[in-house]
C-alpha atoms as a PDB file:
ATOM      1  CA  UNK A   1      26.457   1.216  -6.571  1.00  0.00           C
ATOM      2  CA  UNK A   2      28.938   3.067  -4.149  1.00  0.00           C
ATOM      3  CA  UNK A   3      31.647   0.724  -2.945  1.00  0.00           C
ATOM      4  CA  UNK A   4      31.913   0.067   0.909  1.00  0.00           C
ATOM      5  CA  UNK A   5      35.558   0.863   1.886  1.00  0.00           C
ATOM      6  CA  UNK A   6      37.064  -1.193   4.469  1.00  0.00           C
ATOM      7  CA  UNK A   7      38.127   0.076   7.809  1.00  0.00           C
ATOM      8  CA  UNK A   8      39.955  -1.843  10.374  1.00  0.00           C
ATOM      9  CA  UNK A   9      40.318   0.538  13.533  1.00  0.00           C
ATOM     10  CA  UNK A  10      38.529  -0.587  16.348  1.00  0.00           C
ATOM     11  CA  UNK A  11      34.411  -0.612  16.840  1.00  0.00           C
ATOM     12  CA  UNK A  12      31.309  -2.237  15.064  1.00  0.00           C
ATOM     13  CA  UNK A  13      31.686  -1.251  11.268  1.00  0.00           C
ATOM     14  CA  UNK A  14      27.851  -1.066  10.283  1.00  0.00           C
ATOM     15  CA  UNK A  15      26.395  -0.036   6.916  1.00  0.00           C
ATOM     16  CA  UNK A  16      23.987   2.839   7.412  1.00  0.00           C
ATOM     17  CA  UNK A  17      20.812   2.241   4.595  1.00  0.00           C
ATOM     18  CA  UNK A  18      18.525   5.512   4.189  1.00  0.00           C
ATOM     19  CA  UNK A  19      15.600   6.158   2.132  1.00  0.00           C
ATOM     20  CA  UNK A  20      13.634   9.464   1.568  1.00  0.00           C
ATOM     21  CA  UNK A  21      10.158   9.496   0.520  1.00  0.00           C
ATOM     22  CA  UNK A  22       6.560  10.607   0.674  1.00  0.00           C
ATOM     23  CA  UNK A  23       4.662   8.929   3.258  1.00  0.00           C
ATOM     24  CA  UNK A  24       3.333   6.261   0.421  1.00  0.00           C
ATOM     25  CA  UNK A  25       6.148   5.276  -1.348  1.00  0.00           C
ATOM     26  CA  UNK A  26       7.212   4.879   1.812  1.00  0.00           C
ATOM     27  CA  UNK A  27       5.033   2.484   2.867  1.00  0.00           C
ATOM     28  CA  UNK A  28       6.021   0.467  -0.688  1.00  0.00           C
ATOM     29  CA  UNK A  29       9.456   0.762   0.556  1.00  0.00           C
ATOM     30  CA  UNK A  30       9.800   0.172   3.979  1.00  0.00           C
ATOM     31  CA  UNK A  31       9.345  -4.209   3.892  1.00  0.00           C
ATOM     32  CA  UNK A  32      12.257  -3.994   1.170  1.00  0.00           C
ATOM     33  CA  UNK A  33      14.581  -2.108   3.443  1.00  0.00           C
ATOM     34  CA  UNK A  34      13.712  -4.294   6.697  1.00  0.00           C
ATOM     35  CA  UNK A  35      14.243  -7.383   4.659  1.00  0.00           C
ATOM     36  CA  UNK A  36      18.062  -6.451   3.962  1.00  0.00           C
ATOM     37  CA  UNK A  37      18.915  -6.550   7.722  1.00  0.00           C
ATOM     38  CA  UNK A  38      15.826  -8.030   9.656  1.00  0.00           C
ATOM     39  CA  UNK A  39      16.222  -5.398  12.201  1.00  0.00           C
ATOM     40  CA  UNK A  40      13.409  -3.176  11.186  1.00  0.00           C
ATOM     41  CA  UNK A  41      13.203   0.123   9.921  1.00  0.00           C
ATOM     42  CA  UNK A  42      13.440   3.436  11.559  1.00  0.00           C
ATOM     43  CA  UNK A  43      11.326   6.046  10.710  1.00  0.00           C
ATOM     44  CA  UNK A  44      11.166   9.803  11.514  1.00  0.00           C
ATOM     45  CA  UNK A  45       8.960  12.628   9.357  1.00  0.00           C
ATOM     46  CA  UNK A  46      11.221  15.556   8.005  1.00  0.00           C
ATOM     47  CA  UNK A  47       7.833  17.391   7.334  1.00  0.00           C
ATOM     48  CA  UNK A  48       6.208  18.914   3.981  1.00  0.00           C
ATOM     49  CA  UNK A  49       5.470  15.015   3.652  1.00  0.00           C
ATOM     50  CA  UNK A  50       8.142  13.427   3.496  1.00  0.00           C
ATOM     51  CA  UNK A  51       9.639  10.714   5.631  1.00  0.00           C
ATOM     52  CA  UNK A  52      13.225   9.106   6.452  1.00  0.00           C
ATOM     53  CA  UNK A  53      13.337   5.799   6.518  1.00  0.00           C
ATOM     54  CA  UNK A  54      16.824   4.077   7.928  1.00  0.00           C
ATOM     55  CA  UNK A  55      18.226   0.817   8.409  1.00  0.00           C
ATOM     56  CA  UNK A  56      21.375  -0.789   9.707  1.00  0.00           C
ATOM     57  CA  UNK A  57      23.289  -4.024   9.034  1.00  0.00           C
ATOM     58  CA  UNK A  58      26.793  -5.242  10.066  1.00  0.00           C
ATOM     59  CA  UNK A  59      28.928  -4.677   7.242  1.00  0.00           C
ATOM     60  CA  UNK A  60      29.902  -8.045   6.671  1.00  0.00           C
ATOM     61  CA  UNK A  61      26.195  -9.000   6.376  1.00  0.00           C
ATOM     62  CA  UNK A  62      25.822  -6.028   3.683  1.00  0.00           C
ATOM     63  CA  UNK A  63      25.920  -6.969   0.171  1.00  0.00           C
ATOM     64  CA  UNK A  64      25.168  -4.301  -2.373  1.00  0.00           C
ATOM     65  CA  UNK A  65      24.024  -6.519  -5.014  1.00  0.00           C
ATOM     66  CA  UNK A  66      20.500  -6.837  -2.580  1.00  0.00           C
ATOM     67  CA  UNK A  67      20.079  -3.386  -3.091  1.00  0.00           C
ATOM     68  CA  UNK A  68      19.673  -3.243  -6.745  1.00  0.00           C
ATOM     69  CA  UNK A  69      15.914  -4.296  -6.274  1.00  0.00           C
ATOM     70  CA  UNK A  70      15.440  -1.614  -3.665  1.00  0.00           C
ATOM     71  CA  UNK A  71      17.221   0.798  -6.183  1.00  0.00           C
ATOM     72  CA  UNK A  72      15.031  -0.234  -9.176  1.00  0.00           C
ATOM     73  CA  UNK A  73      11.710   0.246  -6.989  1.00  0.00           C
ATOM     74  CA  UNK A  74      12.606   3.661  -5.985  1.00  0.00           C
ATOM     75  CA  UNK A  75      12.975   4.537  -8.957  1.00  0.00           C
ATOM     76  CA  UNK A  76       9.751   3.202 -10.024  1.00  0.00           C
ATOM     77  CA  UNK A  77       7.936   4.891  -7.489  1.00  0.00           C
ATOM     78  CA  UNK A  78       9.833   8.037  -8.119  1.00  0.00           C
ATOM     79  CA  UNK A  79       7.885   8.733 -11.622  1.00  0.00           C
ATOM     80  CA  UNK A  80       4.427   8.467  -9.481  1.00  0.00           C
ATOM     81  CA  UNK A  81       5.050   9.116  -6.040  1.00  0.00           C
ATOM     82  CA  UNK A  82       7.592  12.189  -6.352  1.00  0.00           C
ATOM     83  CA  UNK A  83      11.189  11.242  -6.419  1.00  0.00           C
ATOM     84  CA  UNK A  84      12.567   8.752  -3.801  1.00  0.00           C
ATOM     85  CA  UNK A  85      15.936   9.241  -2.302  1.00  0.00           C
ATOM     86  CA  UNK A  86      18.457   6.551  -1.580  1.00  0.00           C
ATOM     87  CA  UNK A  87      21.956   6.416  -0.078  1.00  0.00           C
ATOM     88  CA  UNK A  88      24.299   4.205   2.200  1.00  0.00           C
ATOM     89  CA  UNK A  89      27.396   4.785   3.702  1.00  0.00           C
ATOM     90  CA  UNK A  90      29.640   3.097   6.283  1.00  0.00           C
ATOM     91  CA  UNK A  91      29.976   3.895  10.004  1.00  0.00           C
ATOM     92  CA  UNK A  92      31.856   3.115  13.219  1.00  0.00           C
ATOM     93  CA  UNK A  93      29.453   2.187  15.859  1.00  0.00           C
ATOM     94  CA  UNK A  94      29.839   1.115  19.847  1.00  0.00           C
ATOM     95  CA  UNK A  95      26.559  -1.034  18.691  1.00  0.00           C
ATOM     96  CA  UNK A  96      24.171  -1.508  16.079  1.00  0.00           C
ATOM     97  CA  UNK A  97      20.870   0.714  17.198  1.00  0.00           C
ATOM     98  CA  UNK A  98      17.629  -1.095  18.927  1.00  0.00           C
ATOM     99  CA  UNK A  99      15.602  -2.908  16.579  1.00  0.00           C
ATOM    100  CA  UNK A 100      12.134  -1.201  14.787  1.00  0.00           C
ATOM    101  CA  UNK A 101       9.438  -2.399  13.495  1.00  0.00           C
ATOM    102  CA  UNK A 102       9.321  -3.718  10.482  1.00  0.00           C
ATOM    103  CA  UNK A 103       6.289  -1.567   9.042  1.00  0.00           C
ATOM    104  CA  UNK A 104       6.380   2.157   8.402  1.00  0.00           C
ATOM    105  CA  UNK A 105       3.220   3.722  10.203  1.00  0.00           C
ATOM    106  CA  UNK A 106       2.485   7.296  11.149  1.00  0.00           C
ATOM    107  CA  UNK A 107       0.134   9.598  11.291  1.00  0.00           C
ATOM    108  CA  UNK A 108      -1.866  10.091   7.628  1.00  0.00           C
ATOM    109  CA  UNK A 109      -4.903  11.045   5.810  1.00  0.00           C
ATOM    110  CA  UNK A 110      -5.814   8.215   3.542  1.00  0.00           C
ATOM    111  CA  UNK A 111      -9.166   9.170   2.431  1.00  0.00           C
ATOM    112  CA  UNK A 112     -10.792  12.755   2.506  1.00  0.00           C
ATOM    113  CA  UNK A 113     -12.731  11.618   5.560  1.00  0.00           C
ATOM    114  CA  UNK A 114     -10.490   8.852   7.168  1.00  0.00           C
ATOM    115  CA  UNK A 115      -7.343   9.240   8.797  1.00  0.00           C
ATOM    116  CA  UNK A 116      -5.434   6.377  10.622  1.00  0.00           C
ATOM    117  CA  UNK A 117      -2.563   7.463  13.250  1.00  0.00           C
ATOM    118  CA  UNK A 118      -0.471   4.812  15.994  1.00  0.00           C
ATOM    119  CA  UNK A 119      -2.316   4.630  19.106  1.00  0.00           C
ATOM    120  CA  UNK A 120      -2.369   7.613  21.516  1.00  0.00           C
ATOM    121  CA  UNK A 121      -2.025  10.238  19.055  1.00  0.00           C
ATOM    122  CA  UNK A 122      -3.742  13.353  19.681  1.00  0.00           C
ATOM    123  CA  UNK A 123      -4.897  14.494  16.642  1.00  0.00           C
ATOM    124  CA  UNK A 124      -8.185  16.614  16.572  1.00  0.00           C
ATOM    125  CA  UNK A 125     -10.465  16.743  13.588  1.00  0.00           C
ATOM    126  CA  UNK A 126     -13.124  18.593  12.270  1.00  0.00           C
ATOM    127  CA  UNK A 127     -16.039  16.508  10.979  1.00  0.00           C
ATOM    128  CA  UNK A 128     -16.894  14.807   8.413  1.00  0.00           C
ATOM    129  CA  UNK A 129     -13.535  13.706   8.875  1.00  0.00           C
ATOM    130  CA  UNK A 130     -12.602  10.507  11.505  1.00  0.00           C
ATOM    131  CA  UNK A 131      -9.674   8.923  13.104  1.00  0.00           C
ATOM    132  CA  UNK A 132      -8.613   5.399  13.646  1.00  0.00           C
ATOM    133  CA  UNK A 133      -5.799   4.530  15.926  1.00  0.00           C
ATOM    134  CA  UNK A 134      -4.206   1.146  14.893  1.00  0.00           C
ATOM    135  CA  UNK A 135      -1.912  -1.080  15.855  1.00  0.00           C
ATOM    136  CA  UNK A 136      -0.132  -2.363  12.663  1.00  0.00           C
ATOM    137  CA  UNK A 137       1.550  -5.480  14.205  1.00  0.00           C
ATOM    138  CA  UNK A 138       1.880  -7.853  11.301  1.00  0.00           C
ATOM    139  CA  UNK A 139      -1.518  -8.150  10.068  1.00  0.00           C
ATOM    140  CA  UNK A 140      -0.940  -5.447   7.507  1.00  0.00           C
ATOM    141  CA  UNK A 141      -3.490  -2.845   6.240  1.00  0.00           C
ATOM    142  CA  UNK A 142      -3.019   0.251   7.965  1.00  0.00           C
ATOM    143  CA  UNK A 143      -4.775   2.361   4.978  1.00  0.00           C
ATOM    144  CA  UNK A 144      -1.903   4.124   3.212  1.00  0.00           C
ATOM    145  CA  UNK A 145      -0.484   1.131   0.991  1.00  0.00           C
ATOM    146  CA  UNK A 146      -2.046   1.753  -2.445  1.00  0.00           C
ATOM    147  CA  UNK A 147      -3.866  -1.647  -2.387  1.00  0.00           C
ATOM    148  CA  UNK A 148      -5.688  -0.620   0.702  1.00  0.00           C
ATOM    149  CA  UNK A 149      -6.359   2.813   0.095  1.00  0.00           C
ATOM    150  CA  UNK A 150      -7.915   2.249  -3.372  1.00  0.00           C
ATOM    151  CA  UNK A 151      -9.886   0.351  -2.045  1.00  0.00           C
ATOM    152  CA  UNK A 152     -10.872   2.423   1.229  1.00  0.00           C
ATOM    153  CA  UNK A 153     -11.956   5.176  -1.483  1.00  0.00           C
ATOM    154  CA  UNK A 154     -13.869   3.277  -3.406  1.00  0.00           C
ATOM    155  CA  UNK A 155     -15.714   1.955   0.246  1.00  0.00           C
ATOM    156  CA  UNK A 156     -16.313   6.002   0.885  1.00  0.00           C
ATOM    157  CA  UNK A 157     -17.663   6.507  -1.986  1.00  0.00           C
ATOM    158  CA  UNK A 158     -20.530   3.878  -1.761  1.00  0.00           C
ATOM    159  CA  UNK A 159     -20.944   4.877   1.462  1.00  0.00           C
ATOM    160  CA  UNK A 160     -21.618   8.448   0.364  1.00  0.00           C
ATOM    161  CA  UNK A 161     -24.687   7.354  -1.186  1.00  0.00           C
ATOM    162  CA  UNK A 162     -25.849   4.139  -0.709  1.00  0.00           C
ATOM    163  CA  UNK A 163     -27.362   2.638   2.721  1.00  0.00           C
ATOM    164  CA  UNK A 164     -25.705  -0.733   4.244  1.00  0.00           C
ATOM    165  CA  UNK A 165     -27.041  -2.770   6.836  1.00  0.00           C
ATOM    166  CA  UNK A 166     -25.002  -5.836   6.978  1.00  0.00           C
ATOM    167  CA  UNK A 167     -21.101  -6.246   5.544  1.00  0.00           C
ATOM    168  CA  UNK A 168     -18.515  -9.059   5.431  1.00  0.00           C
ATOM    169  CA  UNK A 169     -15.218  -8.269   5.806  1.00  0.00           C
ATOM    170  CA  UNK A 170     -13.765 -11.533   3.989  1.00  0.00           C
ATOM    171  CA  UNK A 171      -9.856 -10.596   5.672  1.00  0.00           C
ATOM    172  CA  UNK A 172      -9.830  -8.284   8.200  1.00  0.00           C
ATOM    173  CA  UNK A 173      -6.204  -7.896   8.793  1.00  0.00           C
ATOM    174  CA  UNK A 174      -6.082  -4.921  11.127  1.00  0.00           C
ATOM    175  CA  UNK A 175      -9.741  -4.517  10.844  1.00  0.00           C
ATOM    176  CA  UNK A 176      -9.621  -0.873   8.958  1.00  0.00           C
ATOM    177  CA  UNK A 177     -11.978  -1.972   6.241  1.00  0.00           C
ATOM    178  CA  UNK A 178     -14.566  -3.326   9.029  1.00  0.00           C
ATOM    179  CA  UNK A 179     -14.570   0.132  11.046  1.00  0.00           C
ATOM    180  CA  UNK A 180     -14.472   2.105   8.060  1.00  0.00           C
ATOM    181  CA  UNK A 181     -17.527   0.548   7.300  1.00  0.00           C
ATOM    182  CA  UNK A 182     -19.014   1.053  10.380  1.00  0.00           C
ATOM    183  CA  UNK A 183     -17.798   5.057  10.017  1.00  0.00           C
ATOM    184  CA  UNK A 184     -19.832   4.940   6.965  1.00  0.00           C
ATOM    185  CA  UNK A 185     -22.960   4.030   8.330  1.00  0.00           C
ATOM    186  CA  UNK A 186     -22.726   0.297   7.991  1.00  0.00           C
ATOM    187  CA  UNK A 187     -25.170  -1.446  10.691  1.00  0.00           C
ATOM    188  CA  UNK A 188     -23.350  -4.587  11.049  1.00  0.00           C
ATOM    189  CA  UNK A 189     -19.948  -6.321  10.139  1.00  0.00           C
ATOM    190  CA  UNK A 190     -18.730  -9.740  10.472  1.00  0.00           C
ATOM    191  CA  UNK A 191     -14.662  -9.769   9.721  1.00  0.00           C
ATOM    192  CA  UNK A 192     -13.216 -12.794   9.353  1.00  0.00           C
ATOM    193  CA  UNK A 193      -9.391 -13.886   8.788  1.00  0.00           C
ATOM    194  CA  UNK A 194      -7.789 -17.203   9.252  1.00  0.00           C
ATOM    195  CA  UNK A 195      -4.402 -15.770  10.835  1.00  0.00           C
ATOM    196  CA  UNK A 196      -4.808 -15.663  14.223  1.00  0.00           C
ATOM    197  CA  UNK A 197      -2.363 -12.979  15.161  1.00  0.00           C
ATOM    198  CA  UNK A 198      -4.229 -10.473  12.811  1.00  0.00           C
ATOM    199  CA  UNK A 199      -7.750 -11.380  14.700  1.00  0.00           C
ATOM    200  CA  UNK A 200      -6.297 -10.380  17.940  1.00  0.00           C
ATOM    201  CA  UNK A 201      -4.618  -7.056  16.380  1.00  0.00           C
ATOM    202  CA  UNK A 202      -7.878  -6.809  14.714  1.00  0.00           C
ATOM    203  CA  UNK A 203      -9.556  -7.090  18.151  1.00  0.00           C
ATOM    204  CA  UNK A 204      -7.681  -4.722  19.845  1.00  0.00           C
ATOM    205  CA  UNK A 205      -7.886  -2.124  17.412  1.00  0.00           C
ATOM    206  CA  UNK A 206     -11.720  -2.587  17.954  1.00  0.00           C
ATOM    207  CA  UNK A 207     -11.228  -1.651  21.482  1.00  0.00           C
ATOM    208  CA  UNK A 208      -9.281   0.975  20.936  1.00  0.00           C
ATOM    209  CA  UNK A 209     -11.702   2.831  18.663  1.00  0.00           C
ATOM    210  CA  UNK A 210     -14.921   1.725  20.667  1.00  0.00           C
ATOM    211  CA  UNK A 211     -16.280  -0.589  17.314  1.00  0.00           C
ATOM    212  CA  UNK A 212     -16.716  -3.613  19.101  1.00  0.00           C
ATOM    213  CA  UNK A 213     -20.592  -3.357  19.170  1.00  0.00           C
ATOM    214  CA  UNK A 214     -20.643  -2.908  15.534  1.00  0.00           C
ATOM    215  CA  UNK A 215     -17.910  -5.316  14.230  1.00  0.00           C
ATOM    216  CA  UNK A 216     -17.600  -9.081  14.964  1.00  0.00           C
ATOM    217  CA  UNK A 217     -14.418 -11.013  14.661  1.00  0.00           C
ATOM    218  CA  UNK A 218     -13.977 -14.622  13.791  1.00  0.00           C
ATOM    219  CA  UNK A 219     -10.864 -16.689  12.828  1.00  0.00           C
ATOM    220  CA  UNK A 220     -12.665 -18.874  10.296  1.00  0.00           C
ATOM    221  CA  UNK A 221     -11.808 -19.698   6.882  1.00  0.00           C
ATOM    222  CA  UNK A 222     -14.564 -18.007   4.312  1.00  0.00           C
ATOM    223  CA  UNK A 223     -15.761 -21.438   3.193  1.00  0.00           C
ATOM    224  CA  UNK A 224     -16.857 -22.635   6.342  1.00  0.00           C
ATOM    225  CA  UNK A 225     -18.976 -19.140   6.824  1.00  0.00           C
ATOM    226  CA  UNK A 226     -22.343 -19.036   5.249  1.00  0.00           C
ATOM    227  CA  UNK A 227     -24.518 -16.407   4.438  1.00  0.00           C
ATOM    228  CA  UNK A 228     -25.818 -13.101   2.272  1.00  0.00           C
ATOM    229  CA  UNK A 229     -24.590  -9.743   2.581  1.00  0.00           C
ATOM    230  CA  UNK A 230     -25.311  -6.328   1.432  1.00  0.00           C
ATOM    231  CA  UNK A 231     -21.765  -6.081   0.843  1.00  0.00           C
ATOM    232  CA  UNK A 232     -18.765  -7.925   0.718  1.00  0.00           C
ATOM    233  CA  UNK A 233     -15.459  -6.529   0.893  1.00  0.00           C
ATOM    234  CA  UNK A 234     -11.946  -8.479   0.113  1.00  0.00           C
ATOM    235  CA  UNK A 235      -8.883  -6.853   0.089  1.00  0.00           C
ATOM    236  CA  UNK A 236      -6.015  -9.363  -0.348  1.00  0.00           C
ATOM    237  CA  UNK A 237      -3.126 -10.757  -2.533  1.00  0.00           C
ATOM    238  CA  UNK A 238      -4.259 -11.658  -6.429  1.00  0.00           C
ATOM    239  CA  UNK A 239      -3.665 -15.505  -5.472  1.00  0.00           C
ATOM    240  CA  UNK A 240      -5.686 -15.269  -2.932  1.00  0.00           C
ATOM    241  CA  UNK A 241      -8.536 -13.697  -4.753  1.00  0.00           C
ATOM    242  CA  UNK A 242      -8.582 -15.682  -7.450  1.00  0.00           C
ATOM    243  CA  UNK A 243      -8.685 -18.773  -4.891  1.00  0.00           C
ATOM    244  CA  UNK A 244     -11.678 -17.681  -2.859  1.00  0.00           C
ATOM    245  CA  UNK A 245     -13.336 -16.023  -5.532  1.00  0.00           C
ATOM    246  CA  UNK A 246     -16.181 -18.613  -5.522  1.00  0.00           C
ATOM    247  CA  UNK A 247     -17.093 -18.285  -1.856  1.00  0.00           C
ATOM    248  CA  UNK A 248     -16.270 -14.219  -2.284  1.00  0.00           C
ATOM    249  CA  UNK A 249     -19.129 -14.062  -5.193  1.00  0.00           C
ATOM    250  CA  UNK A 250     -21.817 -16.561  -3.555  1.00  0.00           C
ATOM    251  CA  UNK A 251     -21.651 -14.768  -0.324  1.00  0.00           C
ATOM    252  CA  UNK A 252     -23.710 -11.410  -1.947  1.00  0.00           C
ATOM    253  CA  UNK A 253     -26.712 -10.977  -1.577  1.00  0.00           C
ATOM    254  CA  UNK A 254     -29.346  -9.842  -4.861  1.00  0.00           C
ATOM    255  CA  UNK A 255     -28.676  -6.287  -5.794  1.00  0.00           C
ATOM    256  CA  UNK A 256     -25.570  -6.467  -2.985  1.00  0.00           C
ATOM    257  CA  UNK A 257     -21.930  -5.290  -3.828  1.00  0.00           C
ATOM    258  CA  UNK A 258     -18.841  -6.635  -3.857  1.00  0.00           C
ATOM    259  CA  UNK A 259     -15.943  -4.498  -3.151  1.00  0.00           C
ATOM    260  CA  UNK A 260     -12.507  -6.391  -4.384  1.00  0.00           C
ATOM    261  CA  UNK A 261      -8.539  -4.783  -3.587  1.00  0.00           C
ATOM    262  CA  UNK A 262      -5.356  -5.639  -4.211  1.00  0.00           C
ATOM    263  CA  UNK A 263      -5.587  -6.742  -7.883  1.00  0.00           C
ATOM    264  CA  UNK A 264      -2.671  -6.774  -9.780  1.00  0.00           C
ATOM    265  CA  UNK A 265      -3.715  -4.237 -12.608  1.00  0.00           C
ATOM    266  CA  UNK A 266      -2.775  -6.321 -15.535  1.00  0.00           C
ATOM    267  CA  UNK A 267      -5.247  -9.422 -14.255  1.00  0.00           C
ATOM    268  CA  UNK A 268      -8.242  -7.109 -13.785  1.00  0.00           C
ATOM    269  CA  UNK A 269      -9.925  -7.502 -17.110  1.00  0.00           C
ATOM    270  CA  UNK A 270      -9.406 -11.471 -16.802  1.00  0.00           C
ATOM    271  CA  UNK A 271     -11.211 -10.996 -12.984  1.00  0.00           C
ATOM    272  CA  UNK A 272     -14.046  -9.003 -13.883  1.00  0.00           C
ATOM    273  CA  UNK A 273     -14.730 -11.967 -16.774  1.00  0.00           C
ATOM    274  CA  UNK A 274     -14.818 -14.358 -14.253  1.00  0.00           C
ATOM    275  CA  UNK A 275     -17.663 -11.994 -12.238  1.00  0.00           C
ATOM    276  CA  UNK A 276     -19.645 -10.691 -15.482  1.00  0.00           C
ATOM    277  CA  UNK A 277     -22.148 -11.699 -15.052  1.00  0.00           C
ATOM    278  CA  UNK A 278     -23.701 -12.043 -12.157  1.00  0.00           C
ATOM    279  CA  UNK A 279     -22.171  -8.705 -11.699  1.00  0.00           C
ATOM    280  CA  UNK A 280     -21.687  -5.484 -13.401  1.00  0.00           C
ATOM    281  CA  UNK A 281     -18.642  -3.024 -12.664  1.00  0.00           C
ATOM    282  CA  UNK A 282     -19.785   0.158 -11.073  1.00  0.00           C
ATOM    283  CA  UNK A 283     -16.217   1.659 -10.413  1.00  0.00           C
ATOM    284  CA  UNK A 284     -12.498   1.225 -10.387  1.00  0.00           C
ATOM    285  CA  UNK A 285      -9.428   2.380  -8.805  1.00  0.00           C
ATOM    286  CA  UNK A 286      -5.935   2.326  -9.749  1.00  0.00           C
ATOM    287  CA  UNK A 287      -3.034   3.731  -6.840  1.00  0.00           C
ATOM    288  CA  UNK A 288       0.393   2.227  -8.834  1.00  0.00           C
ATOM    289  CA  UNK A 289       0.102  -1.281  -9.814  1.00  0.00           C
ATOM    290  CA  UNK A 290      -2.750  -2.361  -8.304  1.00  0.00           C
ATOM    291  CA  UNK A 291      -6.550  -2.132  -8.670  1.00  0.00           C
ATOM    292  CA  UNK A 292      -9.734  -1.691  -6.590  1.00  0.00           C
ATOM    293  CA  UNK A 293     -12.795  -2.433  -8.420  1.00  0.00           C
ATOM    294  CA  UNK A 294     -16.278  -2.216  -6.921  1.00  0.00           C
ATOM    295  CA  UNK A 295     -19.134  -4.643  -7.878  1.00  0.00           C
ATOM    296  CA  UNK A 296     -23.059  -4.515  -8.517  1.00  0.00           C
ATOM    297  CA  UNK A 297     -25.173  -7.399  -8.305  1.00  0.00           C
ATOM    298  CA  UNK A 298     -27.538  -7.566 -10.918  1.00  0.00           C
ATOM    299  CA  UNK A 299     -30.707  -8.781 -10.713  1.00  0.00           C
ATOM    300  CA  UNK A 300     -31.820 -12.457 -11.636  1.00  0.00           C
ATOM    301  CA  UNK A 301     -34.287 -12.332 -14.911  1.00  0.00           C
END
């Protein structure tokens, strides 16, 4: 670790934290850095795919212990995700700089047909290929993060050859698995989520993109919703999975499928024994440590 030296002339002394990194291991990164400061994290592309990520703390609120973690998880990513950069130094400052958000969101391809982008950006495609401009807020989910876009691949996929009429979107978040759905030629999806924050970021998002007609929102809990669907989708944390897994399998309809994301790799053999049978795995996805695994219903004897 480099050592911070002390200077006592006059102005804020402030400890300049900067990571470089493809767009995402950048999106790995980014909550790490905001956490050491809680001022967010700047963000500005250097181009050929790479991004610059930088935060700033008072140096008396800098402790480079906290940084080992950071450290240790670029240089995890750095043997998948191409090598990650990371340096600090000290500066003299008239005032520490505006705060950022805390989530690292630009303009990306996550899927050979989707691509996600911060509202008003003018980006024009050619089809097959779609854009969805999202506000990120905190609901989390804007497509990149290798949870999400396992899963978003696996969701193409199907699409690619399999008709859907109705879909439940078990935790919307930002709503990116609902309208990808819908992008795929889903008739119908009901999203639900019990945060309300994400349900109105969810909302807006389905303004902004003109999916409102095909996508409704509710801020229920997934046990008090009923119901069969052609196919259920649930992206979330292991825990959670694991906890709603009941009410995730009985909400399937016969011969329906059940897309799951965000398993920690090592528990996905001990998952799909708790869903075969019923079910029978049709595919699987692995972006770093985590797993996207999508489900077939098999048919009662």
């Amino acid at each position: 670790m480099k050592p911070i030296q002390t200077d006592t002339g006059p102005g804020l002394l402030a400890v300049k934290v900067r990571a470089v990194a493809t767009a995402q291991a950048a999106c790995v990164v980014a909550p790490f850095l905001s956490d050491l400061g809680q001022r967010g994290v700047h963000s500005q592309s250097l181009g050929n795919g790479l991004w610059e990520l930088t935060v700033w703390l008072e140096q008396e609120h800098f402790h480079a212990r906290r940084l080992k973690r950071v450290k240790h998880l670029c240089a995890c990513l750095s043997k998948s995700l191409g090598e990650v950069f990371l340096d600090w130094e000290l500066q003299k400052l008239g005032r520490l700089p505006a705060k950022a958000p805390r989530r690292f969101f630009g303009t990306f391809q996550v899927t050979p047909k989707l691509w996600v982008a911060p509202p008003g950006t003018n980006l024009e495609l050619q089809e097959p290929q779609r854009l969805l401009e999202l506000e990120v807020g905190q609901a989390e989910n804007c497509g990149l993060e290798p949870a999400s876009r396992s899963a978003l691949l696996l969701l193409e996929e199907l699409l690619s050859r399999e008709r859907i009429q109705r879909a439940l979107d078990v935790k919307c978040g930002t709503g990116i698995f609902s309208m990808a759905a819908v992008l795929g030629g889903v008739k119908r999806v009901l999203a639900l989520d019990v945060d309300p924050h994400a349900v109105r970021v969810a909302r807006k998002n389905l303004r902004k993109n003109q999916l409102e007609q095909a996508v409704e929102i509710k801020c229920v809990p997934l046990k008090r919703w009923g119901g069969l669907y052609d196919l259920v989708i649930a992206v979330a944390s292991n825990k959670l999975l694991l906890k709603q897994l009941p009410h995730i399998l009985n909400r399937v309809d016969r011969e329906g499928w059940l897309l799951v994301g965000g398993l920690w790799h090592r528990h996905v053999g001990g998952f799909l024994s708790r869903c075969c049978p019923p079910f029978c795995l049709a595919a699987r996805k692995k972006e770093l440590w985590w797993e996207s695994v999508l489900l077939k219903r098999e048919n009662a004897p």
